[in-house]
C-alpha atoms as a PDB file:
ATOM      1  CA  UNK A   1    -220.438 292.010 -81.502  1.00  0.00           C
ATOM      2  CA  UNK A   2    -220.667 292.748 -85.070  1.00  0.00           C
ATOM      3  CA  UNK A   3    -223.883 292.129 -86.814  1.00  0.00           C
ATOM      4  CA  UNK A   4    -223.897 288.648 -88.772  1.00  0.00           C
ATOM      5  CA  UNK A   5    -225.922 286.899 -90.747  1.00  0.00           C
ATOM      6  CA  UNK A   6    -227.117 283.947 -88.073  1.00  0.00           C
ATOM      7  CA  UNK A   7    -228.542 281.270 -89.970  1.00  0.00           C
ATOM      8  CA  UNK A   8    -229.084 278.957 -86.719  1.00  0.00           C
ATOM      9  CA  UNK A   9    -229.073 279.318 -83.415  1.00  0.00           C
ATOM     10  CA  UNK A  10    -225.752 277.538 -82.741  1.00  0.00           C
ATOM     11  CA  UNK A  11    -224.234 279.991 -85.305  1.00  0.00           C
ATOM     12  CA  UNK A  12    -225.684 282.382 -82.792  1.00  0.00           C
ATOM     13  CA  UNK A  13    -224.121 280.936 -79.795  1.00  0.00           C
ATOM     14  CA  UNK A  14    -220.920 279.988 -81.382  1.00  0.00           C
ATOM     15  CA  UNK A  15    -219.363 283.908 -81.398  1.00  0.00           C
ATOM     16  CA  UNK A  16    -220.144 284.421 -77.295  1.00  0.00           C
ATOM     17  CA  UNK A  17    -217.856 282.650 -74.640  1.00  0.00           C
ATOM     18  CA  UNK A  18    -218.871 279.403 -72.904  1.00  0.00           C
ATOM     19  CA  UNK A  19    -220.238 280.884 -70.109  1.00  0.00           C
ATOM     20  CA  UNK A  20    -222.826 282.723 -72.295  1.00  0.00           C
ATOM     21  CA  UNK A  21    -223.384 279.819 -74.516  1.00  0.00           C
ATOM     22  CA  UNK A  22    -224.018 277.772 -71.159  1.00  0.00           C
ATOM     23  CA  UNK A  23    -226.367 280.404 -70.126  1.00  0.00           C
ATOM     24  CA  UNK A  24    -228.242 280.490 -73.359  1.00  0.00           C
ATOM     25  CA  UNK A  25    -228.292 277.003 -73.815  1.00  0.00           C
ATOM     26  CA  UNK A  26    -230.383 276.370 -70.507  1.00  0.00           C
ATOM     27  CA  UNK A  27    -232.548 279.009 -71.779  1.00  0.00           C
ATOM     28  CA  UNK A  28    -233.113 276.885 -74.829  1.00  0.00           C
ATOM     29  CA  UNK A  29    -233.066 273.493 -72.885  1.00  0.00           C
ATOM     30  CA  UNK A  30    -236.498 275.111 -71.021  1.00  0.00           C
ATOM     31  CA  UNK A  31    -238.042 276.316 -74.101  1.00  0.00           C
ATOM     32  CA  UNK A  32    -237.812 272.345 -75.879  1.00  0.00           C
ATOM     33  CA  UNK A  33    -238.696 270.612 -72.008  1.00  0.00           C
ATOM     34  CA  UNK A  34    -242.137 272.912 -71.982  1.00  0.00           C
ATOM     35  CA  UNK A  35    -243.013 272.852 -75.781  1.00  0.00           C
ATOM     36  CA  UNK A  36    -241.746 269.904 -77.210  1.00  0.00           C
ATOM     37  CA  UNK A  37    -241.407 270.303 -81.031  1.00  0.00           C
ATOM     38  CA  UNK A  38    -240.895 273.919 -80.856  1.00  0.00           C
ATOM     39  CA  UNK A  39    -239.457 275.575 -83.962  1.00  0.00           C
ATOM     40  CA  UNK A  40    -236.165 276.668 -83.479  1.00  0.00           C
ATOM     41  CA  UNK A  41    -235.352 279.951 -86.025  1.00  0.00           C
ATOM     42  CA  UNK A  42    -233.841 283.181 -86.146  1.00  0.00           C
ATOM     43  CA  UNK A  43    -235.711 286.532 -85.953  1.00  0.00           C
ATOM     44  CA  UNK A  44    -234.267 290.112 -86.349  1.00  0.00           C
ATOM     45  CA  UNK A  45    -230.609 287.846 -85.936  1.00  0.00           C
ATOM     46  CA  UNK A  46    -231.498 286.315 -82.605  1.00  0.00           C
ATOM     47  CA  UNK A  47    -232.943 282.841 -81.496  1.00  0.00           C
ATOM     48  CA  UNK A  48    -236.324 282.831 -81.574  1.00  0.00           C
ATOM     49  CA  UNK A  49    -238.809 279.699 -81.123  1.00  0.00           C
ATOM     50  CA  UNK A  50    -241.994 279.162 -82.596  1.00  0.00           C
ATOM     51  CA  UNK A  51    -245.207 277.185 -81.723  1.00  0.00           C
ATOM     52  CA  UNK A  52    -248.432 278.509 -82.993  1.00  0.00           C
ATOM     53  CA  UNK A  53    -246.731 281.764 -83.346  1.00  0.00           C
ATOM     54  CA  UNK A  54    -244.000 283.256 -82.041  1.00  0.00           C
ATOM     55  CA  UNK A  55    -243.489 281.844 -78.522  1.00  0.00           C
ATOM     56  CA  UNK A  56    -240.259 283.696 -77.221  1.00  0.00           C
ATOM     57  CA  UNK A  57    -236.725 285.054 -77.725  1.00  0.00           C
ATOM     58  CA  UNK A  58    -233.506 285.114 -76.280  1.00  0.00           C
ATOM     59  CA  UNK A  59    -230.355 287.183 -77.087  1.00  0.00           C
ATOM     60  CA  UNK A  60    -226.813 287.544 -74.921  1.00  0.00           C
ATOM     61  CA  UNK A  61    -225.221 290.984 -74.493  1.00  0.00           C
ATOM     62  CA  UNK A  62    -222.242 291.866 -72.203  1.00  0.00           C
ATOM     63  CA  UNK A  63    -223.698 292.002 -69.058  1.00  0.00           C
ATOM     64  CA  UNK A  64    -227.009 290.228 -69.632  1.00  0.00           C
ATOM     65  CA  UNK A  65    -229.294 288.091 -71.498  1.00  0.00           C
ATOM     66  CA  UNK A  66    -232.613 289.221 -72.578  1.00  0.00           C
ATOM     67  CA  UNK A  67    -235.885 286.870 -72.578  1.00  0.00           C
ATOM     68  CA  UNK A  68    -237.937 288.980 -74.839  1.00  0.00           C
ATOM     69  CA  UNK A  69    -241.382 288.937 -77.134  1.00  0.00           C
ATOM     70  CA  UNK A  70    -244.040 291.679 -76.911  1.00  0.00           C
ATOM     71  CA  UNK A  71    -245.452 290.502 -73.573  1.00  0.00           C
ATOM     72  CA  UNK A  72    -248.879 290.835 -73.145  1.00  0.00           C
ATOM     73  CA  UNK A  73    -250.208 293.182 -70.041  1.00  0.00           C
ATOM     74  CA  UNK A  74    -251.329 289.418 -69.084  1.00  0.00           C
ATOM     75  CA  UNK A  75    -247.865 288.169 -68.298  1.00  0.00           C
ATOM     76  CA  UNK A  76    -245.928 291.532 -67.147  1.00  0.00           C
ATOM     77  CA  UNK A  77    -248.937 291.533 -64.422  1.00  0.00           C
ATOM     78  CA  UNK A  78    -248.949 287.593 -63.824  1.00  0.00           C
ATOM     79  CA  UNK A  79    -245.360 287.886 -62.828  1.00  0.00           C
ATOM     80  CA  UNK A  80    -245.193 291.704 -61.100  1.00  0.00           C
ATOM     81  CA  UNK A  81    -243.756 290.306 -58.236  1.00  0.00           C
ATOM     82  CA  UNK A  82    -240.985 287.725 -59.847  1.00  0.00           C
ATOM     83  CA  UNK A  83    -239.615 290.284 -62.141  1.00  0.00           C
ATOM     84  CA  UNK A  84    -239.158 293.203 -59.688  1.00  0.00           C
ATOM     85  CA  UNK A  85    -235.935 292.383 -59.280  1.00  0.00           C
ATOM     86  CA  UNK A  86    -234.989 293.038 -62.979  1.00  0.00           C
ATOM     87  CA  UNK A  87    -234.822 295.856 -65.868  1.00  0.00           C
ATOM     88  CA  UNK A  88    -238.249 294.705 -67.523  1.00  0.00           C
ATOM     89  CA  UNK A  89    -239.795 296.670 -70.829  1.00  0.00           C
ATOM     90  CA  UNK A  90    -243.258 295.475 -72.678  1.00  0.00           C
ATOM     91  CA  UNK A  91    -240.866 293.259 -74.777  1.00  0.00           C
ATOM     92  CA  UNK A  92    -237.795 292.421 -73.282  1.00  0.00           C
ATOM     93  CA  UNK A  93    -236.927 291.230 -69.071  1.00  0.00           C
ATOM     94  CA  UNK A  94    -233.004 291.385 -68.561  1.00  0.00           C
ATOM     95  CA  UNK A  95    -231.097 288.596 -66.409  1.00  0.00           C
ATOM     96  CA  UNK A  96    -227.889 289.852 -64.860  1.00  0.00           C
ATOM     97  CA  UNK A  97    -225.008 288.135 -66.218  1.00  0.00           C
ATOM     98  CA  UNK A  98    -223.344 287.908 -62.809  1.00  0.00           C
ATOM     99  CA  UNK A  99    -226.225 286.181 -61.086  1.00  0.00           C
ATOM    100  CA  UNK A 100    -227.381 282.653 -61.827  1.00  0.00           C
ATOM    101  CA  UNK A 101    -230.431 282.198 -64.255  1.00  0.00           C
ATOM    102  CA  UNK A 102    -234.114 282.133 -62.847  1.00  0.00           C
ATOM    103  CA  UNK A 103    -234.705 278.833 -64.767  1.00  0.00           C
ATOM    104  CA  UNK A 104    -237.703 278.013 -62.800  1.00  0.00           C
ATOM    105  CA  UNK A 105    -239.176 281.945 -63.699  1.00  0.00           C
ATOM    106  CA  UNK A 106    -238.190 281.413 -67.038  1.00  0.00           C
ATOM    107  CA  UNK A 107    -239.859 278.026 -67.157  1.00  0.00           C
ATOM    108  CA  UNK A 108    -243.396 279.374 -65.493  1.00  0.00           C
ATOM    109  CA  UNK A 109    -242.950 282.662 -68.051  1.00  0.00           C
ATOM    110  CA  UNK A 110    -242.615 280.653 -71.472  1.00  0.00           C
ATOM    111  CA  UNK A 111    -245.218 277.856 -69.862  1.00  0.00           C
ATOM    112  CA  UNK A 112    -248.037 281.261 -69.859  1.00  0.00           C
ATOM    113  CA  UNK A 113    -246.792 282.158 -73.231  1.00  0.00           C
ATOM    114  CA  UNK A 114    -247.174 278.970 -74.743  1.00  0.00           C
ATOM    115  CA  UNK A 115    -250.722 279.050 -73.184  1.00  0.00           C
ATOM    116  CA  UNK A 116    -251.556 282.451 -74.576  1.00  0.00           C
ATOM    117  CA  UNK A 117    -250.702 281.395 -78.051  1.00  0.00           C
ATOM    118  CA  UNK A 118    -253.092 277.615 -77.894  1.00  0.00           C
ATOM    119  CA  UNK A 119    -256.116 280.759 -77.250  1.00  0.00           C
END
């Protein structure tokens, strides 16, 4: 994908194919149903969502999408066992593109970081 200048995050969504947009719109449909009122941006040309700081990320690539942020050693540990199954750095946890998306994971991940940034 060539680099672009995203201004939203439906410009962002608009250049994958609607299997990834799907994909990335549950993502976002999670983020709004546990933090209503989030701010919806783009950071370092990816969606990003904001509520009393930076709350998460998301980006598509071609065999994954990556829910990312520098986690704390909190979270990686609070969810050891959930993300064994996938490639996980200090900032980024892939989801295989040909498996369906751990909403529920995602939804109990970006619930502890929206806790960690009321502190």
């Amino acid at each position: 994908m060539a680099k672009t200048d995203y201004k939203t995050i439906d410009e962002y969504h608009n250049v994958f194919p609607e299997e990834v947009q799907e994909r990335m719109q549950a993502i976002r449909d999670v983020v709004h149903k546990v933090a209503p009122g989030v701010e919806e941006t783009i950071s370092y040309q990816i969606p990003c969502f904001k509520y009393k700081g930076y709350l998460v990320y998301y980006s598509a690539y071609a065999k994954h999408i990556s829910l990312s942020h520098p986690f704390s050693a909190e979270l990686l540990k609070a969810f050891e066992k959930d993300l064994k199954k996938y490639k996980v750095s200090k900032s980024a946890i892939q989801f295989p593109g040909n498996e369906p998306l751990p909403l529920d994971l995602i939804k109990k991940i970006i619930e502890f970081r929206k806790k960690e940034n009321e502190k």
